[in-house]
PDB file of N, CA and C in Angstrom:
ATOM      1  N   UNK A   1       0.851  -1.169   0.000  1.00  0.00           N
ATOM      2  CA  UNK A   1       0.000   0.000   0.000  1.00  0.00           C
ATOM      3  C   UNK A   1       0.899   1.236   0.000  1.00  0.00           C
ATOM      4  N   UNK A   2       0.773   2.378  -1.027  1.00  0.00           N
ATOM      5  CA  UNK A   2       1.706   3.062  -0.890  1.00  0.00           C
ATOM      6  C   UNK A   2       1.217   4.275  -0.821  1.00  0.00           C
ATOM      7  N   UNK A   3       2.256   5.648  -0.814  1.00  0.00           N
ATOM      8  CA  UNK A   3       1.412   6.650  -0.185  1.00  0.00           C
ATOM      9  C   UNK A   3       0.542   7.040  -1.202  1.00  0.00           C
ATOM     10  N   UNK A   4       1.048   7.039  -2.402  1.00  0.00           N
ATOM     11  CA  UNK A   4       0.373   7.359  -3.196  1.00  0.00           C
ATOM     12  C   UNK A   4      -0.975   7.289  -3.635  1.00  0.00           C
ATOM     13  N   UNK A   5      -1.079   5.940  -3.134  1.00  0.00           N
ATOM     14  CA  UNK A   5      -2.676   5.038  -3.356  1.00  0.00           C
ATOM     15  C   UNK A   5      -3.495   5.775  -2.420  1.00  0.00           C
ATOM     16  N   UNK A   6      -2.593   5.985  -1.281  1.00  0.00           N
ATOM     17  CA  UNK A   6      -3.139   6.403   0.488  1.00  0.00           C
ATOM     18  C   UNK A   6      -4.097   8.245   0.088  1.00  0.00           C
ATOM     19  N   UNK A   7      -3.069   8.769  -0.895  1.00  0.00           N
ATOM     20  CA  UNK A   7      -3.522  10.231  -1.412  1.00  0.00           C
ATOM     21  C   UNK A   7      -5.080  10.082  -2.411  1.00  0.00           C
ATOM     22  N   UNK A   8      -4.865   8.733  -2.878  1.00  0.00           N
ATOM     23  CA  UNK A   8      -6.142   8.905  -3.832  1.00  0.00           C
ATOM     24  C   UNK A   8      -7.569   8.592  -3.162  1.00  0.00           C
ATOM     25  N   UNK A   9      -7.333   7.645  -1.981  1.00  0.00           N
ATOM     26  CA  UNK A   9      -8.345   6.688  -1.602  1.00  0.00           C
ATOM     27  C   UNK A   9      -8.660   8.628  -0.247  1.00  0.00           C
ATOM     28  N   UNK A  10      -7.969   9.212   0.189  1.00  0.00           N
ATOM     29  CA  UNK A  10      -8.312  10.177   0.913  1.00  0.00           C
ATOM     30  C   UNK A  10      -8.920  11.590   0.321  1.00  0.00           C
ATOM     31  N   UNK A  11      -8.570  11.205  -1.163  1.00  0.00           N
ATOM     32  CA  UNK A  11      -9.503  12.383  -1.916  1.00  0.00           C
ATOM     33  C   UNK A  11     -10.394  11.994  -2.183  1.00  0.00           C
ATOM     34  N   UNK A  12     -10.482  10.488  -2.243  1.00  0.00           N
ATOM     35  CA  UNK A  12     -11.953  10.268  -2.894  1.00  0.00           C
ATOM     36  C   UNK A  12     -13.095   9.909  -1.157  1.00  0.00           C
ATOM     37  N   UNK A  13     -12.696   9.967   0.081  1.00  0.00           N
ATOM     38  CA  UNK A  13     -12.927   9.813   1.170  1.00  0.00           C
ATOM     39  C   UNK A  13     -13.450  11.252   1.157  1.00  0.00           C
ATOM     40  N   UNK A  14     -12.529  12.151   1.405  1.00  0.00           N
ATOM     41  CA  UNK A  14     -12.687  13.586   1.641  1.00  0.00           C
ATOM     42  C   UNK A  14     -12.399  13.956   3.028  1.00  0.00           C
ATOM     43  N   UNK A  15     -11.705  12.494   3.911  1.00  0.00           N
ATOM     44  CA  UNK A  15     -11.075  12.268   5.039  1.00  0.00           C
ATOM     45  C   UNK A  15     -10.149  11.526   5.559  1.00  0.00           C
ATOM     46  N   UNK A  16      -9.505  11.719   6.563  1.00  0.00           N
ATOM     47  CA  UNK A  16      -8.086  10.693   6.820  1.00  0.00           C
ATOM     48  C   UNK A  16      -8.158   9.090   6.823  1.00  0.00           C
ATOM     49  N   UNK A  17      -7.278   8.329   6.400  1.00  0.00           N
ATOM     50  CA  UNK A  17      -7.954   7.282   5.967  1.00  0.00           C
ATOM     51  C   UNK A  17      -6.527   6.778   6.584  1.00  0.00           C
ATOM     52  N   UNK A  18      -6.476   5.262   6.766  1.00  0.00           N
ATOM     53  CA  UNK A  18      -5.759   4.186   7.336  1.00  0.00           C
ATOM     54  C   UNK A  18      -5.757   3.428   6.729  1.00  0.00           C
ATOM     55  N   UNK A  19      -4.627   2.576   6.434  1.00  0.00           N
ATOM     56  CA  UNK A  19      -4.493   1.325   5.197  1.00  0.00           C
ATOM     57  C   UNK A  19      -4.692   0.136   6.301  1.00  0.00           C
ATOM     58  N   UNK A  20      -6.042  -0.848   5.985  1.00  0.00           N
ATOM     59  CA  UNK A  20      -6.628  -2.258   7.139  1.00  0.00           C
ATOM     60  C   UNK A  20      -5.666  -3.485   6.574  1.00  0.00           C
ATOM     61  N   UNK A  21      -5.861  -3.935   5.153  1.00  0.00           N
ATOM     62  CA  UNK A  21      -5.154  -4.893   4.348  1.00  0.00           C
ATOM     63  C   UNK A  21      -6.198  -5.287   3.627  1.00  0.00           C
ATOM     64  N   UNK A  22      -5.734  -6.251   3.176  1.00  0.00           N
ATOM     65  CA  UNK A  22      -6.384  -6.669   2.027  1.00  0.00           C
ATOM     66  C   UNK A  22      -7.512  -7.740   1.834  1.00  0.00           C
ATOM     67  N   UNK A  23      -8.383  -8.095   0.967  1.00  0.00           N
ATOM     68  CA  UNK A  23      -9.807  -8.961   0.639  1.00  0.00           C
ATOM     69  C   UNK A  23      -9.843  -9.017  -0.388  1.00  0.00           C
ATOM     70  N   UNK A  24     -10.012 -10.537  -0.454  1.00  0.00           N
ATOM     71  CA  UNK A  24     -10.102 -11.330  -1.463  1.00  0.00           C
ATOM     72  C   UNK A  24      -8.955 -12.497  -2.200  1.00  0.00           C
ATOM     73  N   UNK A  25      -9.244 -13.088  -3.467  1.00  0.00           N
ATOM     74  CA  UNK A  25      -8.244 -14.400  -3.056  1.00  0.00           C
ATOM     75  C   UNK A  25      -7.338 -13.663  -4.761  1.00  0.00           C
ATOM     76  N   UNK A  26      -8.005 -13.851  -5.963  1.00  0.00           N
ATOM     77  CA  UNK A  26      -7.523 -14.022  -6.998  1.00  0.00           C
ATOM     78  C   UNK A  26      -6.903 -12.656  -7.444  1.00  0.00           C
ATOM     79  N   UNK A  27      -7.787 -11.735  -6.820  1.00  0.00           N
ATOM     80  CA  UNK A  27      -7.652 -10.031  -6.928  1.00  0.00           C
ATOM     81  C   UNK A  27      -8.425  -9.346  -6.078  1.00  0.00           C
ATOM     82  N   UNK A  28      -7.243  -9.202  -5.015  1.00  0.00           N
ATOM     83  CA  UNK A  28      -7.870  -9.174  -3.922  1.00  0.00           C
ATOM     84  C   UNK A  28      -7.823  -7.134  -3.924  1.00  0.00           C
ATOM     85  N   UNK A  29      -8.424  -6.622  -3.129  1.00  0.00           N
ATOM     86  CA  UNK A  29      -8.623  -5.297  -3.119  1.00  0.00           C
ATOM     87  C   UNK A  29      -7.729  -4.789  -1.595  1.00  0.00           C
ATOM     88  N   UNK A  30      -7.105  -3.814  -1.770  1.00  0.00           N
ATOM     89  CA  UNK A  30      -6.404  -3.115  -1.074  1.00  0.00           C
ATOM     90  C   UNK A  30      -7.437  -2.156  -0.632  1.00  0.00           C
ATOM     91  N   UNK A  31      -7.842  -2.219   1.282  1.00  0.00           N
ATOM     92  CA  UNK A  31      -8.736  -2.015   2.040  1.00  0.00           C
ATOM     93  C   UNK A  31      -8.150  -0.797   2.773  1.00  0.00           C
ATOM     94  N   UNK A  32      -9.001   0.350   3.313  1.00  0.00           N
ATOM     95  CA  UNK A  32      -8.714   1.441   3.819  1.00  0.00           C
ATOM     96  C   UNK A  32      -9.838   1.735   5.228  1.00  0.00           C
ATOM     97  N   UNK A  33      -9.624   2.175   5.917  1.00  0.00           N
ATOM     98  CA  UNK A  33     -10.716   2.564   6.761  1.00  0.00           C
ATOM     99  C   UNK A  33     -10.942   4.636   6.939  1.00  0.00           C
ATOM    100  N   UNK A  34     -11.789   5.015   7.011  1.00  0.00           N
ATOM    101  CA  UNK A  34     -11.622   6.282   7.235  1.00  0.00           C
ATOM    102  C   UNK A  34     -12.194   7.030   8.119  1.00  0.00           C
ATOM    103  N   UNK A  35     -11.869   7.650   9.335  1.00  0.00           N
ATOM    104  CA  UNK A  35     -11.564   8.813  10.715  1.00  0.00           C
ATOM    105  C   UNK A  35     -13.185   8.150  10.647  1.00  0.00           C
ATOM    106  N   UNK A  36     -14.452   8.249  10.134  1.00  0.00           N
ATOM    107  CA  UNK A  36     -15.784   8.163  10.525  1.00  0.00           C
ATOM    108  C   UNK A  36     -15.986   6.468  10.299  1.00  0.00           C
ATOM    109  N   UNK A  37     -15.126   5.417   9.817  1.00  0.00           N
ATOM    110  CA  UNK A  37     -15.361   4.285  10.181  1.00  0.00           C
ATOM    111  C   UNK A  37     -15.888   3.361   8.766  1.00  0.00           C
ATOM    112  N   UNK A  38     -16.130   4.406   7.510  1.00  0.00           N
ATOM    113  CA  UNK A  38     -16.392   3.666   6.070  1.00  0.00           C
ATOM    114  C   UNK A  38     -15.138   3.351   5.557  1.00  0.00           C
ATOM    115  N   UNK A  39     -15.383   2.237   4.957  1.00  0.00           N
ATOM    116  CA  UNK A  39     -14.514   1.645   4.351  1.00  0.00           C
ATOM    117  C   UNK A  39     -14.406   1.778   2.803  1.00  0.00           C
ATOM    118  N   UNK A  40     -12.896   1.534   2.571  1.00  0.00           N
ATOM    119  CA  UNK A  40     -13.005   1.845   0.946  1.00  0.00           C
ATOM    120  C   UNK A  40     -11.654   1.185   0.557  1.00  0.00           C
ATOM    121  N   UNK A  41     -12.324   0.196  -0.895  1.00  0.00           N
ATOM    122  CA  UNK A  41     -11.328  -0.439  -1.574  1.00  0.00           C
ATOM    123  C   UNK A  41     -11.159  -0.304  -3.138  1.00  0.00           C
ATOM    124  N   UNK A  42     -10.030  -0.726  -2.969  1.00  0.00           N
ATOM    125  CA  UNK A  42      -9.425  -0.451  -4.712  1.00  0.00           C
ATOM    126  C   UNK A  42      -8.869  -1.534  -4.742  1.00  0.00           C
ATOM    127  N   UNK A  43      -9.581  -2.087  -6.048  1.00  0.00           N
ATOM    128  CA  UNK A  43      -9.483  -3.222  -6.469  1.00  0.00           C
ATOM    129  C   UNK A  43      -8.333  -3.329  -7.893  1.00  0.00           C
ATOM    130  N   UNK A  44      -7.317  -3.745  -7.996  1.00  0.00           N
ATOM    131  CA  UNK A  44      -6.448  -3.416  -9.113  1.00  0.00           C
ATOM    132  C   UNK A  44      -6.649  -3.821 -10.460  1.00  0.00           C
ATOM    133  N   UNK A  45      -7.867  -4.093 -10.892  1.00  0.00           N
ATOM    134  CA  UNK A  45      -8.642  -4.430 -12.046  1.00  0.00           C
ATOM    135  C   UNK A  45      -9.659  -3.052 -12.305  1.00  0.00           C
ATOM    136  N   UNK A  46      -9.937  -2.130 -11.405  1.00  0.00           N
ATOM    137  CA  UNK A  46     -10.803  -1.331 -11.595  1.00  0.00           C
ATOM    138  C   UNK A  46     -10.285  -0.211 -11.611  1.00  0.00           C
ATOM    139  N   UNK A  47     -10.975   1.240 -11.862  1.00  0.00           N
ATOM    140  CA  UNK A  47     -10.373   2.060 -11.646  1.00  0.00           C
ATOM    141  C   UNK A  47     -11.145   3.056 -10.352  1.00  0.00           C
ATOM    142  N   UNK A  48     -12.228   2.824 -10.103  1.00  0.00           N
ATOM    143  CA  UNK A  48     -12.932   3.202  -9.472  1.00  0.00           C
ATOM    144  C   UNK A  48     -12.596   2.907  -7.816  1.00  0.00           C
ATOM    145  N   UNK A  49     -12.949   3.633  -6.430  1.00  0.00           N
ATOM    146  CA  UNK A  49     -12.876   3.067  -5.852  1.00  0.00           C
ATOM    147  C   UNK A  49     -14.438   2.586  -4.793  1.00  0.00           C
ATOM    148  N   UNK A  50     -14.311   2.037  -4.492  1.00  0.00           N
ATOM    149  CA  UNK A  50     -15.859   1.227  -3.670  1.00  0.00           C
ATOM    150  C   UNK A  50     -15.591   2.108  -2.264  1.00  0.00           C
ATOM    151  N   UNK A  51     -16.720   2.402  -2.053  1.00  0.00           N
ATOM    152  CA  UNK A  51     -17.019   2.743  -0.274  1.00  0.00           C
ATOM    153  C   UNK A  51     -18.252   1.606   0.075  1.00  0.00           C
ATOM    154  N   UNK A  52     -17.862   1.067   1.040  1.00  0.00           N
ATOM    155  CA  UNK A  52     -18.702   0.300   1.870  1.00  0.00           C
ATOM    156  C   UNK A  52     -18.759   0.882   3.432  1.00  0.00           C
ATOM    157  N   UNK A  53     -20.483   0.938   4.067  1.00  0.00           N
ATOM    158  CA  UNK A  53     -20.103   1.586   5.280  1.00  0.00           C
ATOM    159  C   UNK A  53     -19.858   0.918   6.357  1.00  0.00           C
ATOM    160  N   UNK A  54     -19.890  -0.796   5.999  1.00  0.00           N
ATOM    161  CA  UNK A  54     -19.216  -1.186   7.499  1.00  0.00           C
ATOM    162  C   UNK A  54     -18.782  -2.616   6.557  1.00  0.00           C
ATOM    163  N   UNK A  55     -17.894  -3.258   7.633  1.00  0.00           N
ATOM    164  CA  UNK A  55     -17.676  -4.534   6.963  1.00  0.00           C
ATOM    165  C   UNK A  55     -17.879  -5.759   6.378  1.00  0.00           C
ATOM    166  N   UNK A  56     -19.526  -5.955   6.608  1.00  0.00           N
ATOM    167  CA  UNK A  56     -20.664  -6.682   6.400  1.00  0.00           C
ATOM    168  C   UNK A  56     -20.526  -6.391   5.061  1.00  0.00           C
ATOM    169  N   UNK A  57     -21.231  -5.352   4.807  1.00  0.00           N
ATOM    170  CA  UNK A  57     -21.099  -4.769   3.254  1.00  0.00           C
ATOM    171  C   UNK A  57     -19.912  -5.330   2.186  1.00  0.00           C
ATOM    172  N   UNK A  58     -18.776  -4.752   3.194  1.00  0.00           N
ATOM    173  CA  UNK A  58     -17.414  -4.985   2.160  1.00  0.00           C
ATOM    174  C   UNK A  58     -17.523  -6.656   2.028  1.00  0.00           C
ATOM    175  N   UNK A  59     -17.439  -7.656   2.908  1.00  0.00           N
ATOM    176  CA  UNK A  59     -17.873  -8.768   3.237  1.00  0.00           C
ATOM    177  C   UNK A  59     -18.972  -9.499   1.937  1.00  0.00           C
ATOM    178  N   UNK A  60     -19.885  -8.490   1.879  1.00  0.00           N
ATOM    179  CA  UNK A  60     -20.980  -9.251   1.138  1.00  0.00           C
ATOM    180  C   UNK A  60     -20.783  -9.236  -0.697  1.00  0.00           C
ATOM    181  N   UNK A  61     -20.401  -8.590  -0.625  1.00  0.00           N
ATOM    182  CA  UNK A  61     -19.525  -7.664  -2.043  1.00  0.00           C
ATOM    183  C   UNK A  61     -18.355  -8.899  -2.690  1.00  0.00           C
ATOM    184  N   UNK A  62     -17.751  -8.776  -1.747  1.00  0.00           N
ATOM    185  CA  UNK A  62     -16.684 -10.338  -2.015  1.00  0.00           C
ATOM    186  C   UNK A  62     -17.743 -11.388  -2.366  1.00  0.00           C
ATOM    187  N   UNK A  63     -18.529 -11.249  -1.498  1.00  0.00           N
ATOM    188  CA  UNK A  63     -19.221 -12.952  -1.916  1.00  0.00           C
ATOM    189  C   UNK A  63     -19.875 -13.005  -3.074  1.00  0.00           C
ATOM    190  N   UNK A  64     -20.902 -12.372  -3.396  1.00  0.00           N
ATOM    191  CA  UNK A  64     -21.092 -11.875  -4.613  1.00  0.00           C
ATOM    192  C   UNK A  64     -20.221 -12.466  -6.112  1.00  0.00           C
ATOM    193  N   UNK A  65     -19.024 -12.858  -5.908  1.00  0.00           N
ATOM    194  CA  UNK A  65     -18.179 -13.077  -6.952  1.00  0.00           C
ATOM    195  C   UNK A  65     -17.869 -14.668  -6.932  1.00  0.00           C
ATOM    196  N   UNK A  66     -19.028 -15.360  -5.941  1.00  0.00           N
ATOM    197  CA  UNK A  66     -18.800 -16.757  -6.084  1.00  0.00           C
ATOM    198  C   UNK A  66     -20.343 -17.368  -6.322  1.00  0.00           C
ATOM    199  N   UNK A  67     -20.326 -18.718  -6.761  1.00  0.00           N
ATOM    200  CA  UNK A  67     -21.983 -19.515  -6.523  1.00  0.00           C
ATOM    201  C   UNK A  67     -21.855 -19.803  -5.096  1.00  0.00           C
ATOM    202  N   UNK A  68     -22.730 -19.786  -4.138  1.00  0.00           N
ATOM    203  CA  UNK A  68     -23.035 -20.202  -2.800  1.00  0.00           C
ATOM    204  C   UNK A  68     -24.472 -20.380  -2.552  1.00  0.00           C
ATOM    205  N   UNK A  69     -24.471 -21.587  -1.676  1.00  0.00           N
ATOM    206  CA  UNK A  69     -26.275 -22.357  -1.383  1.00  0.00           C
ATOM    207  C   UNK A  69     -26.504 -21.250  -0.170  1.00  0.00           C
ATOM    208  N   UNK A  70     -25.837 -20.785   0.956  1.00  0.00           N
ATOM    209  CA  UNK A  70     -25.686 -20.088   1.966  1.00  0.00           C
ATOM    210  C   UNK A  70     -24.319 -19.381   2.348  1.00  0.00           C
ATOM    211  N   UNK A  71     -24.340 -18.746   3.196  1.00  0.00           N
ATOM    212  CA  UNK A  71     -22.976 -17.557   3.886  1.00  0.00           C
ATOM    213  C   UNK A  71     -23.654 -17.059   4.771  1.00  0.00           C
ATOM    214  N   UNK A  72     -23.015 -17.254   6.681  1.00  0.00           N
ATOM    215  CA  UNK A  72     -23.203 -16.396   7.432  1.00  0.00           C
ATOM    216  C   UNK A  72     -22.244 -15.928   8.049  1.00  0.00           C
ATOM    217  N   UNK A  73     -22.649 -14.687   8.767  1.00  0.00           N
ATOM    218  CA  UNK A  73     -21.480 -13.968   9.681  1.00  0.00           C
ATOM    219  C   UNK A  73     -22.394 -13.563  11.081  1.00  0.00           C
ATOM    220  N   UNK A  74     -21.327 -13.801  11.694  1.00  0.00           N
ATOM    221  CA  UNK A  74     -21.834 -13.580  13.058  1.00  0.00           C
ATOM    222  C   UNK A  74     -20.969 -12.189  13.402  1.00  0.00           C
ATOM    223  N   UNK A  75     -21.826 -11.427  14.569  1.00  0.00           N
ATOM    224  CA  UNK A  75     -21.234 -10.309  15.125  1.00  0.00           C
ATOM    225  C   UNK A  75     -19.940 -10.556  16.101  1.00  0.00           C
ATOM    226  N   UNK A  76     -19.091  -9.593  15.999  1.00  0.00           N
ATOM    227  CA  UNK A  76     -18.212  -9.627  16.969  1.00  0.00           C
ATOM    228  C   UNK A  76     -18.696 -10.114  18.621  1.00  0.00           C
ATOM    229  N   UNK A  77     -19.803  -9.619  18.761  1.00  0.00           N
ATOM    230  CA  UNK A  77     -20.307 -10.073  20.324  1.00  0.00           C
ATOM    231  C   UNK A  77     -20.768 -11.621  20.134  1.00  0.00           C
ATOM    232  N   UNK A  78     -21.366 -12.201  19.009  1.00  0.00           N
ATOM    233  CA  UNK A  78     -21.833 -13.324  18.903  1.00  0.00           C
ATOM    234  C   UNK A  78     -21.086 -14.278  18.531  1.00  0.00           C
ATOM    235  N   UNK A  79     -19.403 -13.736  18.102  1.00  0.00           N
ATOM    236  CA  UNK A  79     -18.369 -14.625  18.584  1.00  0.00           C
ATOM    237  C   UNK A  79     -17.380 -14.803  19.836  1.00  0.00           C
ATOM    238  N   UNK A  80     -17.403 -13.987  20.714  1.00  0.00           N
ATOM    239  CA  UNK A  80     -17.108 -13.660  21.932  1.00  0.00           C
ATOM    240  C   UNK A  80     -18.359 -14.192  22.843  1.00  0.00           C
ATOM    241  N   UNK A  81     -19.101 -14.710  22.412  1.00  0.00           N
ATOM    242  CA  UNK A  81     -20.205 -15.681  23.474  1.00  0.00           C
ATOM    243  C   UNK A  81     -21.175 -14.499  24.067  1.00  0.00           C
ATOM    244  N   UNK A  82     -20.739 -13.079  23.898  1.00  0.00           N
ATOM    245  CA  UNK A  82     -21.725 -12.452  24.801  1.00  0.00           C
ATOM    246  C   UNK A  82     -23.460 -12.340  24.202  1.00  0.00           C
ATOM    247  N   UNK A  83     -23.498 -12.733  23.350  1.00  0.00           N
ATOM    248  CA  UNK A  83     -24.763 -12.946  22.973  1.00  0.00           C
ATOM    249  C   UNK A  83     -25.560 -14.177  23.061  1.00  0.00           C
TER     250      UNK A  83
END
């Protein structure tokens, strides 16, 4: 992730942004988070970049690019047992 990428993904944010890592297997997208908590990736096949507003989203987006009978995700609390 370089700064450069870091300058584009914060203009197209319009706020300070943090490099998370990366999602996906074949082409995978270089992941950002930004100061209010949306996420945004650039995928190196595209030119565009994606905002997703939480990780579910970014999450569901990936899946999308496979056949599946089902896919679940559980919450952070509902893997920590507190639920």
């Amino acid at each position: 992730m370089s700064g450069c990428e870091l300058a584009e993904i914060e203009q197209a944010a319009g706020q300070k942004c943090q490099p998370i890592g990366h999602i996906g297997y074949y082409y995978p997208a270089e992941v950002w988070i930004s100061e209010y908590g949306k996420l945004y990736a650039k995928y190196e096949y595209q030119d565009e970049i994606e905002c997703f507003p939480d990780v579910f989203a970014l999450i569901e987006r990936e899946l999308r690019q496979y056949k599946f009978d089902s896919a679940a995700m559980k919450t952070v609390e509902a893997l920590d047992g507190k639920l």
